[in-house]
Protein backbone atom coordinates (compact mmCIF):
# COMPACT_ATOMS: atom_id res chain seq x y z
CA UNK A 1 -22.78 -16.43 -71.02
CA UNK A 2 -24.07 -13.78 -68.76
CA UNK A 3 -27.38 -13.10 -67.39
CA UNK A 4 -28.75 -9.58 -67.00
CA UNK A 5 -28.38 -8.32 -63.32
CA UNK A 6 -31.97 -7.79 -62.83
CA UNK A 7 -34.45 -9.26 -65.03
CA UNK A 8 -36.30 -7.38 -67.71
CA UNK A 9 -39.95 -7.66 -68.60
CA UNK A 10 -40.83 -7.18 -72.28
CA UNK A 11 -44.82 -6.55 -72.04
CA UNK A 12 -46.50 -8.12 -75.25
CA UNK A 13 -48.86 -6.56 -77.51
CA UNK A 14 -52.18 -8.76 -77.31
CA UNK A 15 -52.71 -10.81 -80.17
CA UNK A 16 -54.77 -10.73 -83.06
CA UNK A 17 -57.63 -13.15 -83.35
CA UNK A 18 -58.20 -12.41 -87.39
CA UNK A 19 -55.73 -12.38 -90.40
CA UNK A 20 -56.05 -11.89 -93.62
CA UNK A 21 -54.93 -15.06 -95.09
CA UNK A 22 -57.10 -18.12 -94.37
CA UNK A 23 -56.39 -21.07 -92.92
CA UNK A 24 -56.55 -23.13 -96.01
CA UNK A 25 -54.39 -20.16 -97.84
CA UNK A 26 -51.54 -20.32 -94.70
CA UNK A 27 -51.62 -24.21 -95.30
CA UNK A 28 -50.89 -24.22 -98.95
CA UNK A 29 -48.23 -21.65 -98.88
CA UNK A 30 -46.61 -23.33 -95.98
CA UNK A 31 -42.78 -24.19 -96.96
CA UNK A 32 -39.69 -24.57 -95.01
CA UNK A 33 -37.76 -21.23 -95.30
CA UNK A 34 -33.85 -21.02 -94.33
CA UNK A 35 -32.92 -17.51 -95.82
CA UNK A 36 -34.13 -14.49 -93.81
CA UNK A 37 -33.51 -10.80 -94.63
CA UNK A 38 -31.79 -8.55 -91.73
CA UNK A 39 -35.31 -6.58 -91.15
CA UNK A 40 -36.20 -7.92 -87.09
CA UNK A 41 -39.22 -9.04 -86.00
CA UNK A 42 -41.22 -6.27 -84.32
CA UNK A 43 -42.87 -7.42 -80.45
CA UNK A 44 -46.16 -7.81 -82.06
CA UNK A 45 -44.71 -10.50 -84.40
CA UNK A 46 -43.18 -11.83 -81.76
CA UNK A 47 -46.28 -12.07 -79.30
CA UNK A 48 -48.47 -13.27 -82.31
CA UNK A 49 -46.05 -16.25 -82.69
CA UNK A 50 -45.84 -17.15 -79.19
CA UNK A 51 -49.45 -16.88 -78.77
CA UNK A 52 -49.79 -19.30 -81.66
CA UNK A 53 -47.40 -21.85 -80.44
CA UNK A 54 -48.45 -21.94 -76.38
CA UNK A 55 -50.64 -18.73 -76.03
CA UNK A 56 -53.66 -19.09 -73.39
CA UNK A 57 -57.12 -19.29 -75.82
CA UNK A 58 -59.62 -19.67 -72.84
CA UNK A 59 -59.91 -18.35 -69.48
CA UNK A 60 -59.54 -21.71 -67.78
CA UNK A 61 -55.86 -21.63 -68.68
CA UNK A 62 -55.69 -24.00 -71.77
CA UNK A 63 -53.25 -23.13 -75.00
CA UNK A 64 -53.51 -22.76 -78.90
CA UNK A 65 -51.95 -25.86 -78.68
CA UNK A 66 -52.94 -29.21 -77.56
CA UNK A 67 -51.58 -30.83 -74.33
CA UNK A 68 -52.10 -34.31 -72.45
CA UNK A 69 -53.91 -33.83 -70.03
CA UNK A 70 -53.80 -30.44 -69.81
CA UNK A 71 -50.34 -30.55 -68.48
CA UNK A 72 -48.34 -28.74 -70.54
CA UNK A 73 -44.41 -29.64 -70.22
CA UNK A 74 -43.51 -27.11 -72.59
CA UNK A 75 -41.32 -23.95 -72.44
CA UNK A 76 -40.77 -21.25 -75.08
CA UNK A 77 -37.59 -19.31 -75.42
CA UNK A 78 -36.51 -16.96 -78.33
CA UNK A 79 -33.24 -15.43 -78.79
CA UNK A 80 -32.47 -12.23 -80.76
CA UNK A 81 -30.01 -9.46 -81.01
CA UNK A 82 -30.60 -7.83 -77.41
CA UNK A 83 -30.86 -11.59 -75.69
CA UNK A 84 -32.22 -14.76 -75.07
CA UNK A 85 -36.23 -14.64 -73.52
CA UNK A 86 -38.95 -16.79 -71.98
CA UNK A 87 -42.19 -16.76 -73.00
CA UNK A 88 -44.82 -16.50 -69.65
CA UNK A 89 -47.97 -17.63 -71.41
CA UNK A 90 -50.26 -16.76 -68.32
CA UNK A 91 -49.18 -13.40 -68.14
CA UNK A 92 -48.26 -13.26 -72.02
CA UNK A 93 -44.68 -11.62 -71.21
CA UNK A 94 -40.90 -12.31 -71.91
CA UNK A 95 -38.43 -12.17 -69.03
CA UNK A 96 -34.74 -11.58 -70.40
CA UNK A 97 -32.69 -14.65 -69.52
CA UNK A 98 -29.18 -13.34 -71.13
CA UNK A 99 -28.29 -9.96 -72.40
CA UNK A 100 -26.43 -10.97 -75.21
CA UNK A 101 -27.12 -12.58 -78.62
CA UNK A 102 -26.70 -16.51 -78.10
CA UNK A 103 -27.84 -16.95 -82.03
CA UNK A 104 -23.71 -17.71 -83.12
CA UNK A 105 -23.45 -20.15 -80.45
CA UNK A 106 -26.73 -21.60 -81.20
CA UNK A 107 -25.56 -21.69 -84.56
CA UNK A 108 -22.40 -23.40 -83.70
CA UNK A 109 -24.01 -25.99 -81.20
CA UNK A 110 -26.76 -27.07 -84.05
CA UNK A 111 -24.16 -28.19 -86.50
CA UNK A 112 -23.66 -24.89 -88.06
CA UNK A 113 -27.05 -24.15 -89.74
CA UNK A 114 -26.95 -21.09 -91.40
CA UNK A 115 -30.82 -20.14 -90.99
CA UNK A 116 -29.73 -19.66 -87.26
CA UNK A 117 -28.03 -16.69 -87.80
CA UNK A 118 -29.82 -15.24 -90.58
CA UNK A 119 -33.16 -15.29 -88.87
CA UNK A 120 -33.60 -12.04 -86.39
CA UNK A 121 -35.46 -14.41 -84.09
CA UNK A 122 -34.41 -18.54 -83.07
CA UNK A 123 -37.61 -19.59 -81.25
CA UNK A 124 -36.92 -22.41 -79.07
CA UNK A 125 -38.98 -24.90 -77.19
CA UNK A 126 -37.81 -26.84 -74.79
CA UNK A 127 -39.68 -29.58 -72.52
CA UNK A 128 -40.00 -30.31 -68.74
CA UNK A 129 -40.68 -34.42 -68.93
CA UNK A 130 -41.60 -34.38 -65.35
CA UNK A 131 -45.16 -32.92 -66.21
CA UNK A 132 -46.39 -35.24 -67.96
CA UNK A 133 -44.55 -38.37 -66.24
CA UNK A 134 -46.33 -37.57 -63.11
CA UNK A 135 -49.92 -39.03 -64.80
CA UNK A 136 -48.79 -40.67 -67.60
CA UNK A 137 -45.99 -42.61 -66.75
CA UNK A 138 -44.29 -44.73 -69.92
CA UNK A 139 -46.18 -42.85 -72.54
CA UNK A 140 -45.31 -39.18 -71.36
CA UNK A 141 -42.08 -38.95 -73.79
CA UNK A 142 -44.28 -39.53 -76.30
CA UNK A 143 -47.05 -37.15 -75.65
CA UNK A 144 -44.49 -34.80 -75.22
CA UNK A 145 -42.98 -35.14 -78.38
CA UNK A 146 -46.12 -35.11 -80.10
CA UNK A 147 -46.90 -31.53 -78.24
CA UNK A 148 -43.75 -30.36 -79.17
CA UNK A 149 -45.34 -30.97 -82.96
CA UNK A 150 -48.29 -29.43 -82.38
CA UNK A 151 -46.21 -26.09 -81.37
CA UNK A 152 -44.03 -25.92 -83.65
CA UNK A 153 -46.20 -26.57 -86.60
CA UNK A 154 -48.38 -23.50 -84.90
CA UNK A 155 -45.54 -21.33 -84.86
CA UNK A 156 -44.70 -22.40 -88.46
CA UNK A 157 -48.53 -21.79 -89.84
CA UNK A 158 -48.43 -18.22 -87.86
CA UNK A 159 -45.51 -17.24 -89.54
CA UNK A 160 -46.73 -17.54 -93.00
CA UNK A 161 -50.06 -15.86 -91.95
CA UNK A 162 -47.69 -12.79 -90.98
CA UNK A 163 -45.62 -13.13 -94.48
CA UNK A 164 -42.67 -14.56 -92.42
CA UNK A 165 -40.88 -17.60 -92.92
CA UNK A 166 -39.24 -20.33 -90.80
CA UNK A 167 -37.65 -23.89 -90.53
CA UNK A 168 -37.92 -26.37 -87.79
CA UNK A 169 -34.89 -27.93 -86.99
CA UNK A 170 -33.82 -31.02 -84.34
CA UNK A 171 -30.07 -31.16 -85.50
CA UNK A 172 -28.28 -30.23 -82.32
CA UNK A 173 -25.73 -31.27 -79.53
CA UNK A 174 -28.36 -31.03 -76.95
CA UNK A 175 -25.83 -30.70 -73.67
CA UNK A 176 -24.31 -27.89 -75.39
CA UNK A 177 -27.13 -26.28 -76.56
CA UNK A 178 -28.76 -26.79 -72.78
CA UNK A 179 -25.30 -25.09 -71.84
CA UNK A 180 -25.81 -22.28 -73.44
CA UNK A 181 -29.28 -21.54 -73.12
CA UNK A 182 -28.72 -21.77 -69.32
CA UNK A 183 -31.69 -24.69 -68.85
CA UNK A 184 -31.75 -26.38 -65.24
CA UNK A 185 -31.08 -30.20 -65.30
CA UNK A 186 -34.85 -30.98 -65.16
CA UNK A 187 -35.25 -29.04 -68.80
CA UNK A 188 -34.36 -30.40 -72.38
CA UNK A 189 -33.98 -28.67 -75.31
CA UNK A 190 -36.15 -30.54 -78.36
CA UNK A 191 -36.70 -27.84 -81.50
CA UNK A 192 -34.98 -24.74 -82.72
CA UNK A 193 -37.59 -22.56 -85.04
CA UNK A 194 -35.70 -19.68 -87.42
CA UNK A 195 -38.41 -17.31 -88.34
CA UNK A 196 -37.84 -14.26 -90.28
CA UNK A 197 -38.75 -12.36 -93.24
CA UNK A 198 -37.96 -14.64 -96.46
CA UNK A 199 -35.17 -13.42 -98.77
């Protein structure tokens, strides 16, 4: 797979702190989607999702979503047409991590699951153990797990507030997927999220 030769910065819009669906509406219509249309997600799409999933909500540096201890082992990734990106949630940025679209060998490495290459964006999040080891010792992979949960259902709730769609899925050879999402050794893959517009 190869990496761009100097990285690229992909500024996010800020998000939006109203909708127009409530929270009780976005629960209710909440279903697992797996067929997307071809339209792509626009950057402010994108930004609103990643805000939802690990975005910083208070100046002290703490996220939408829920972390022991305040630790936060989690990493964010999405990969569309023009490359695979990582989601900075202090600076609330992308930095391009490959150039090329990694969504067919995404595809093939979680058992050949079609939403992955319908969907114009795979959001992945991945986990750095380590984090939360350090203070919590035996019960970290478990508070990470649970994180990981509390992300991705997030991501999933933001989505249907924007009249998108997605489906989280934890079907995957993770040393292959690791592979090709370039992660470091100390970095494990746990969820692949297909979002797109519902066919």
């Amino acid at each position: 797979m190869s990496k761009p030769d100097s990285l690229t910065i992909v500024e996010l819009p800020e998000p939006q702190l109203r909708g127009e669906q409530s929270l009780e509406q976005t629960l209710a219509s909440r279903r697992s989607i797996r067929e997307f249309t071809d339209k792509p997600l626009t950057d402010a799409e994108i930004s609103q999702l990643l805000w939802a999933a690990q975005g910083v909500t208070d100046p002290a540096g703490l996220r939408a979503a829920p972390s022991a201890g305040a630790l936060y082992p989690l990493e964010m990734y999405v990969a569309r047409s023009s490359g695979l990106y990582h989601f900075d949630p202090a600076r609330h940025q992308l930095t391009q991590r490959h150039n090329q679209d990694l969504r067919r060998a995404i595809h093939r490495a979680a058992l050949s699951q079609d939403a992955l290459i319908e969907a114009p964006a795979v959001f992945v999040i991945t986990a750095v153990y380590a984090r939360t080891r350090a203070k919590y010792d035996d019960r970290a992979d478990r508070y990470v797990h649970m994180e990981a949960g509390h992300a991705a259902q997030n991501l999933l709730l933001q989505a249907v507030a924007l009249d998108l769609g997605g489906v989280p899925i934890g079907a995957f050879n993770d040393d292959r997927l690791s592979e090709i999402l370039g992660l470091p050794d100390h970095e494990a893959p746990l969820y692949l999220i297909p979002i797109g517009h519902p066919r």
